[in-house]
Protein backbone atom coordinates (compact mmCIF):
# COMPACT_ATOMS: atom_id res chain seq x y z
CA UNK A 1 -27.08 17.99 -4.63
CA UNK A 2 -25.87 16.00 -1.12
CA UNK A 3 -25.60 12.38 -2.80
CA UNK A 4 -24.99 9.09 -0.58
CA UNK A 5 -22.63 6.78 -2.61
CA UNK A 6 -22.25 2.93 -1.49
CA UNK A 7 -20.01 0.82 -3.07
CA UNK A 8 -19.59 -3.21 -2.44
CA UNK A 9 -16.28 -4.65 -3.75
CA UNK A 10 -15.81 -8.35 -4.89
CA UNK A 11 -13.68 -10.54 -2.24
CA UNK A 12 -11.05 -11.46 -4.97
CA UNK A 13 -10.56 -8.43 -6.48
CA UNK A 14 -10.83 -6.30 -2.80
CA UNK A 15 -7.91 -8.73 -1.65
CA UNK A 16 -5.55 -8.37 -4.70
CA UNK A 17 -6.15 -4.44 -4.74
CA UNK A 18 -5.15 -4.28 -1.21
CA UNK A 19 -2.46 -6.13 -1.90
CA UNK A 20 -1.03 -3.92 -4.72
CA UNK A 21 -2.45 -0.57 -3.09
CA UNK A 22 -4.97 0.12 -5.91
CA UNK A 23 -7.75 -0.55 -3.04
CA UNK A 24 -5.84 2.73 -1.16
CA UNK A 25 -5.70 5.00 -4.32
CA UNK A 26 -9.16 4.52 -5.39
CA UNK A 27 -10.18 5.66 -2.00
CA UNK A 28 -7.46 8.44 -2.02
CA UNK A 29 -8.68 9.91 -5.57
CA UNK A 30 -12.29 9.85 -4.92
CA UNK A 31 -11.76 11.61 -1.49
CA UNK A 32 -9.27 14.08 -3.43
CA UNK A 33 -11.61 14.55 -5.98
CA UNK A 34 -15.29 14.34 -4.90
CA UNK A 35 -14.25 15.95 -1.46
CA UNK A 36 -16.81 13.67 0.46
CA UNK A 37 -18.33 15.51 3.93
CA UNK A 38 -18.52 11.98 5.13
CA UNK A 39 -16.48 8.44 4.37
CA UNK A 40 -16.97 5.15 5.93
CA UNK A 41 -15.45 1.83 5.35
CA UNK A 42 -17.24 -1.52 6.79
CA UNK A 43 -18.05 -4.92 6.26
CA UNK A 44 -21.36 -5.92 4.15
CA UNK A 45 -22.20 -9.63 4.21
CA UNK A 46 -18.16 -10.34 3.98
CA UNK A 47 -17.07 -8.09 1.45
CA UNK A 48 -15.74 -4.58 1.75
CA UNK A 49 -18.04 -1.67 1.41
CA UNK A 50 -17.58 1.70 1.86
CA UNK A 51 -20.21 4.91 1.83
CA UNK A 52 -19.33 8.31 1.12
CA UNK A 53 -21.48 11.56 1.54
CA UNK A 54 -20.66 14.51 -1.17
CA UNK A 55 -22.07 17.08 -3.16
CA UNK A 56 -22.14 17.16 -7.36
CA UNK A 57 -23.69 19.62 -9.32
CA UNK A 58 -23.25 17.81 -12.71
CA UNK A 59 -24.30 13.98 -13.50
CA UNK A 60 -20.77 13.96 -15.76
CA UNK A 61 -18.68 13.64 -12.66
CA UNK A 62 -20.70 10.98 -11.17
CA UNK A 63 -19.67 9.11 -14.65
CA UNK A 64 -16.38 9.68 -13.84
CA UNK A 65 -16.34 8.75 -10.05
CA UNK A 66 -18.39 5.40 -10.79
CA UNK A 67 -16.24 4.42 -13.87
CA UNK A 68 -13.04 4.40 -11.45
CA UNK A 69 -14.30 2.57 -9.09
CA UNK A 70 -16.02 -0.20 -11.48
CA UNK A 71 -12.43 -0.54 -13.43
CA UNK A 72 -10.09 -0.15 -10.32
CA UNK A 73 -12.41 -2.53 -7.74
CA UNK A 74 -15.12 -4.39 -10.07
CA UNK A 75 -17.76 -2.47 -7.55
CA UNK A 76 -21.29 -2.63 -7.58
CA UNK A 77 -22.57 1.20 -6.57
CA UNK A 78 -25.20 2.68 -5.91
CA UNK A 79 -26.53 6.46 -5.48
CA UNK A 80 -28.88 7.87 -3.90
CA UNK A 81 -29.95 11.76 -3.19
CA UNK A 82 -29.75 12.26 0.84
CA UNK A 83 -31.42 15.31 2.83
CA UNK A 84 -29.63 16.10 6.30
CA UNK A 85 -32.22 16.54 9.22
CA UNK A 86 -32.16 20.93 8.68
CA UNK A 87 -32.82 20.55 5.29
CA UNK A 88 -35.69 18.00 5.84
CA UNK A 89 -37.31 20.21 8.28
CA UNK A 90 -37.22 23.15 5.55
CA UNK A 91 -39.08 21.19 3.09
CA UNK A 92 -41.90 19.78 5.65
């Protein structure tokens, strides 16, 4: 299943884990790991945020992936099931 992940990182804790390159691996070792088609990194209402677009077969991983990125970067996440436009147009 293509899943959209968003994640939203606290000021304080995005500026101290940029500062001791914690910010950098938790990027790194979800893109090493969930092998994202798609990863973005922008500003939402003053606080980093990055979105990532990936396919999982098995709810365990996205365990794993969130409980990284809550201990590394205090995130808030959320995940939602995307279509791309072919795909749409099969189901319709």
């Amino acid at each position: 299943m293509r899943l959209l992940m968003q994640i939203v990182i606290p000021v304080e804790k995005g500026n101290a884990a940029a500062s001791d390159g914690s910010l950098q691996k938790a990027f790194d070792d979800f893109v090493t790991e969930a092998k994202p088609e798609a990863a973005y990194f922008f500003l939402r209402e003053g606080k980093r945020a990055a979105f990532f677009v990936f396919e999982e077969e098995s709810q365990k991983n996205l365990i794993a992936h969130n409980e990284k990125m809550f201990v590394a970067l205090d995130a808030e996440i959320s995940i939602q099931p995307v279509l791309s436009h072919g795909e749409l147009s099969e189901q319709l």
